[in-house]
C-alpha atoms as a PDB file:
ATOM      1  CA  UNK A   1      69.624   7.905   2.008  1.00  0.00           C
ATOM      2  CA  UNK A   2      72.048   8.976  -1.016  1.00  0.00           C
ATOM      3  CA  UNK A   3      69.591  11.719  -1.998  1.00  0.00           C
ATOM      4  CA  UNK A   4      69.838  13.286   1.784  1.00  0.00           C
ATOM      5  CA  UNK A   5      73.374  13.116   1.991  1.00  0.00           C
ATOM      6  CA  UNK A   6      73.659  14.796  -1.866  1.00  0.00           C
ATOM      7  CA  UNK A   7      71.148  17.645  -0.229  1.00  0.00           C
ATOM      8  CA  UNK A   8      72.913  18.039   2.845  1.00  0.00           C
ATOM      9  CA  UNK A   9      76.401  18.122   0.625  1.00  0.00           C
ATOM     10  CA  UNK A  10      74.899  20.871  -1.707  1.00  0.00           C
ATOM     11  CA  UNK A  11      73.590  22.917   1.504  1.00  0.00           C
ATOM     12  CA  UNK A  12      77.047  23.299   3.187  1.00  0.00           C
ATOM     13  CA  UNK A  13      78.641  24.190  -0.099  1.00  0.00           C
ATOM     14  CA  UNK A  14      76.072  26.287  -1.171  1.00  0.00           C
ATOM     15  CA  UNK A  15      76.907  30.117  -0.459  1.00  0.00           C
ATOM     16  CA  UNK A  16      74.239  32.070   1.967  1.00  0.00           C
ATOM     17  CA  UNK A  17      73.700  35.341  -0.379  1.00  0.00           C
ATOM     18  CA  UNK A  18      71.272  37.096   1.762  1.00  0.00           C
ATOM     19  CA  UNK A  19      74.195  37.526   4.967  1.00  0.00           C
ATOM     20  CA  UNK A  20      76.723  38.106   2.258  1.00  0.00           C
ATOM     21  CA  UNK A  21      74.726  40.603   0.397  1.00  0.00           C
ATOM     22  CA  UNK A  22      73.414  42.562   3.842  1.00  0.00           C
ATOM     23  CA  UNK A  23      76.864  42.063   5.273  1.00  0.00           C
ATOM     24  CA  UNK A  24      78.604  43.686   1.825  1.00  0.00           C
ATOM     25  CA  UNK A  25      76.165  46.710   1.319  1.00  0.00           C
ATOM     26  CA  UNK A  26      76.576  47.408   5.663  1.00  0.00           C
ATOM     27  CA  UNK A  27      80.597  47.621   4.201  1.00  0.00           C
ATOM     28  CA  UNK A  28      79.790  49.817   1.280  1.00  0.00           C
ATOM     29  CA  UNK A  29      77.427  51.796   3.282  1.00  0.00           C
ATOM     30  CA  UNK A  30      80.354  52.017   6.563  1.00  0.00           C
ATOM     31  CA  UNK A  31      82.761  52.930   3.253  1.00  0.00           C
ATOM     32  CA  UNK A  32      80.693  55.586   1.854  1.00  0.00           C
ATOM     33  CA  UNK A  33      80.062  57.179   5.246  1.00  0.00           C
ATOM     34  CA  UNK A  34      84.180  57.085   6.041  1.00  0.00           C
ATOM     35  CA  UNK A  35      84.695  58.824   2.622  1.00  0.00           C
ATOM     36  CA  UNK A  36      81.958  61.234   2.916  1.00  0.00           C
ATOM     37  CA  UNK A  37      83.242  62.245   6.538  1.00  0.00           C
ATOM     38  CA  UNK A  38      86.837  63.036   5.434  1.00  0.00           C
ATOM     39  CA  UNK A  39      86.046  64.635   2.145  1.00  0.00           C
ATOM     40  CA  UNK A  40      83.870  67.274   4.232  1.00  0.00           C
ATOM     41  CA  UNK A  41      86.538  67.846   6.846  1.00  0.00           C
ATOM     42  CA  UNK A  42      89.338  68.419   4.317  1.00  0.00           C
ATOM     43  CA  UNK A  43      86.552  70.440   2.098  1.00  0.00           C
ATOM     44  CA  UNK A  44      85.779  72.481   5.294  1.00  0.00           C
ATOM     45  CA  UNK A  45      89.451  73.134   6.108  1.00  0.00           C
ATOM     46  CA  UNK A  46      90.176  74.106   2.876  1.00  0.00           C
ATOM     47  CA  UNK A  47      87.285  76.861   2.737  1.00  0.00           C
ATOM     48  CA  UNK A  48      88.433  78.343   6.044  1.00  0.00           C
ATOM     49  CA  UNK A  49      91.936  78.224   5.090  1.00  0.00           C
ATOM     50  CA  UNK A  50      91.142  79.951   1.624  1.00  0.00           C
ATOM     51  CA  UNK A  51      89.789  83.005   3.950  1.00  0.00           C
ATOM     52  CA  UNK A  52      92.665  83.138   6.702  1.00  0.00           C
ATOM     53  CA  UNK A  53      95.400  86.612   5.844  1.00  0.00           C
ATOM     54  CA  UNK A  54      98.254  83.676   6.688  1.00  0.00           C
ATOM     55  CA  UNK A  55      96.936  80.402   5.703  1.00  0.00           C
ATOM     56  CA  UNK A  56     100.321  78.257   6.518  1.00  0.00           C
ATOM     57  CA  UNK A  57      99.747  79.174   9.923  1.00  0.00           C
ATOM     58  CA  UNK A  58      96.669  77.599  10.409  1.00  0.00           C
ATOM     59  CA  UNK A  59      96.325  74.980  13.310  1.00  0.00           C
ATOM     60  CA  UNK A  60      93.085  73.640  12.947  1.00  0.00           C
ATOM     61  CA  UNK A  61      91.161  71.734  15.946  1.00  0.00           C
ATOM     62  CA  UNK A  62      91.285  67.909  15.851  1.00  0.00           C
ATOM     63  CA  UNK A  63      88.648  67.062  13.357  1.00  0.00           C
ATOM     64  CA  UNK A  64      88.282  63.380  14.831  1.00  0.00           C
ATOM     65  CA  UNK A  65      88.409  64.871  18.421  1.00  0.00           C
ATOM     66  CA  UNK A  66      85.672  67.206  17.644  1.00  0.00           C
ATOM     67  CA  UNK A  67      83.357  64.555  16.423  1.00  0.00           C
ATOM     68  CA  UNK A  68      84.222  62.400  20.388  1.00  0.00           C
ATOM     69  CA  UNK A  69      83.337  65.890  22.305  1.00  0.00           C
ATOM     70  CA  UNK A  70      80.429  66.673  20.325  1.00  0.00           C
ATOM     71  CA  UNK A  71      81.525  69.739  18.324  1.00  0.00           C
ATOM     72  CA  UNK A  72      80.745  67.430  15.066  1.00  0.00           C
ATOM     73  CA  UNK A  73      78.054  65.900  14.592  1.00  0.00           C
ATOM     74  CA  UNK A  74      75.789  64.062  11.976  1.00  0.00           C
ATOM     75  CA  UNK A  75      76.121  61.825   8.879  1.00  0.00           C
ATOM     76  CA  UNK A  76      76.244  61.543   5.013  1.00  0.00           C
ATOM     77  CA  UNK A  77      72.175  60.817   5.531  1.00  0.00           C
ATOM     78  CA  UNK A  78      71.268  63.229   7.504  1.00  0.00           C
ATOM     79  CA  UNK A  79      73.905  66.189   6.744  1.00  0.00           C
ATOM     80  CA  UNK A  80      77.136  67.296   8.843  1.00  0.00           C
ATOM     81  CA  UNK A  81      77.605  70.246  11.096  1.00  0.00           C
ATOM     82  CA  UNK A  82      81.128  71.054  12.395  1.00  0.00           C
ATOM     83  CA  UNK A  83      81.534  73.535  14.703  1.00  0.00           C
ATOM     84  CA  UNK A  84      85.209  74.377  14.670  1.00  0.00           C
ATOM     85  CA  UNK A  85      88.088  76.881  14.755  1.00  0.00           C
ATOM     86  CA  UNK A  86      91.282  78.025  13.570  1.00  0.00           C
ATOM     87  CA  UNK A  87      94.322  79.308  14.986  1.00  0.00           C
ATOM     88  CA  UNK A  88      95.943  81.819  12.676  1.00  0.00           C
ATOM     89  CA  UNK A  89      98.171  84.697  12.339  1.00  0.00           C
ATOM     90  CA  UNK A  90      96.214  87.940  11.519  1.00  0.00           C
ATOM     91  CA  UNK A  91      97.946  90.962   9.008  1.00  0.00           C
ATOM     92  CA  UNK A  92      99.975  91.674  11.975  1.00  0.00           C
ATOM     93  CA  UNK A  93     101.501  88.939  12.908  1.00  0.00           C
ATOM     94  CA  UNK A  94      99.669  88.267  15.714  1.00  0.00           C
ATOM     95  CA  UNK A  95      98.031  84.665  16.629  1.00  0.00           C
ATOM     96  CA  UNK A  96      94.081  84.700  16.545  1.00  0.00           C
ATOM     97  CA  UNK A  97      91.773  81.695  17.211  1.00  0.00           C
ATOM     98  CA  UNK A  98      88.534  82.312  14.987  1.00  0.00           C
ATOM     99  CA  UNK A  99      85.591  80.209  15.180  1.00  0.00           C
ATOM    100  CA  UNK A 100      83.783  78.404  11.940  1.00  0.00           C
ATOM    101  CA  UNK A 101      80.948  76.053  11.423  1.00  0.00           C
ATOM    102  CA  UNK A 102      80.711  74.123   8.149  1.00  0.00           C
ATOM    103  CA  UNK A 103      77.687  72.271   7.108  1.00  0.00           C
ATOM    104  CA  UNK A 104      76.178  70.330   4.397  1.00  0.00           C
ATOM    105  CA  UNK A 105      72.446  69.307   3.360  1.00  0.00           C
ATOM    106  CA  UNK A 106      71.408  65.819   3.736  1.00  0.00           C
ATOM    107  CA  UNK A 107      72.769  63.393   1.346  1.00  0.00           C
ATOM    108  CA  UNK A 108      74.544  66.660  -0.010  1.00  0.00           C
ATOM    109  CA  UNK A 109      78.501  66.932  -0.874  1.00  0.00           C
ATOM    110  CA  UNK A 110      78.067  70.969  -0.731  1.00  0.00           C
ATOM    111  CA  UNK A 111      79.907  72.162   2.207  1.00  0.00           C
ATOM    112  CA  UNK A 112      78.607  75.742   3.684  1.00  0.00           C
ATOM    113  CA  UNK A 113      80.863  78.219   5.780  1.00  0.00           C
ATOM    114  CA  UNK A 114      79.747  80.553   8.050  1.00  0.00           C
ATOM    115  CA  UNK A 115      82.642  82.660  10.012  1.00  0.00           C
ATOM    116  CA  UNK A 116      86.316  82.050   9.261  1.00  0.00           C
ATOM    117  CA  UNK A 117      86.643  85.781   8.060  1.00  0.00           C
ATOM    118  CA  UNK A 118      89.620  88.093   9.152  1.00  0.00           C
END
C-alpha cells in the first residue's frame, strides 16, 4: 500500500515533458513565424520606399489587412508573396498609387521586388 501511494505521489509531481516539449517548440515555431512575417513586411516597405522620388510621402496599404483579404499570402516554410502598393508623390508633386509585389523563397529571409519604380 505505501509503495502505491509513493508511485502515485511521484506521478503527480513528476513533470509531463513530451506536452511541455511539443507545446514549447509549437511557441517557438508560432514565434519564429511572427518574426519572420514582420521582418519581411518592414524589409518589403523599405525596398519600395528606397525606389519612391518622395519617400516621406509614402502611405503604404495595411500590411495586416492585406494578409485578411488575401493580397498576402504564405509562410516562413513555404515563402511569402505580398502583393501591395504605395501611395506616393511623383517629381511633380502629384499623388500616384503604384503597385509592388515582394516575395521570398521558402525558408528564405531574401525579400524580391518587382514594380515600385517611378
Amino acid at each position: 500500500m505505501g509503495a502505491l501511494l509513493l508511485l502515485g505521489v511521484f506521478y503527480q509531481c513528476s513533470p509531463n515533458t513530451s506536452v511541455s516539449s511539443t507545446s514549447s517548440a509549437e511557441t517557438r515555431a508560432a514565434d519564429l513565424e511572427k518574426e519572420k512575417f514582420s521582418a519581411f513586411g518592414i524589409t518589403c516597405e523599405n525596398m519600395v520606399t528606397e525606389q519612391l522620388k518622395a519617400p516621406a510621402t509614402a502611405k503604404f496599404d495595411n500590411y495586416y489587412s492585406a494578409r485578411d483579404n488575401g493580397n498576402l499570402t504564405g509562410s516562413y516554410v513555404t515563402g511569402y508573396t505580398w502583393n501591395g502598393y504605395v501611395d506616393a508623390e511623383n517629381s511633380f508633386g502629384a499623388n500616384i498609387r503604384t503597385d509592388f509585389t515582394c516575395t521570398t523563397e521558402a525558408g528564405s529571409d531574401v525579400v524580391h521586388l518587382t514594380g515600385a519604380s517611378r
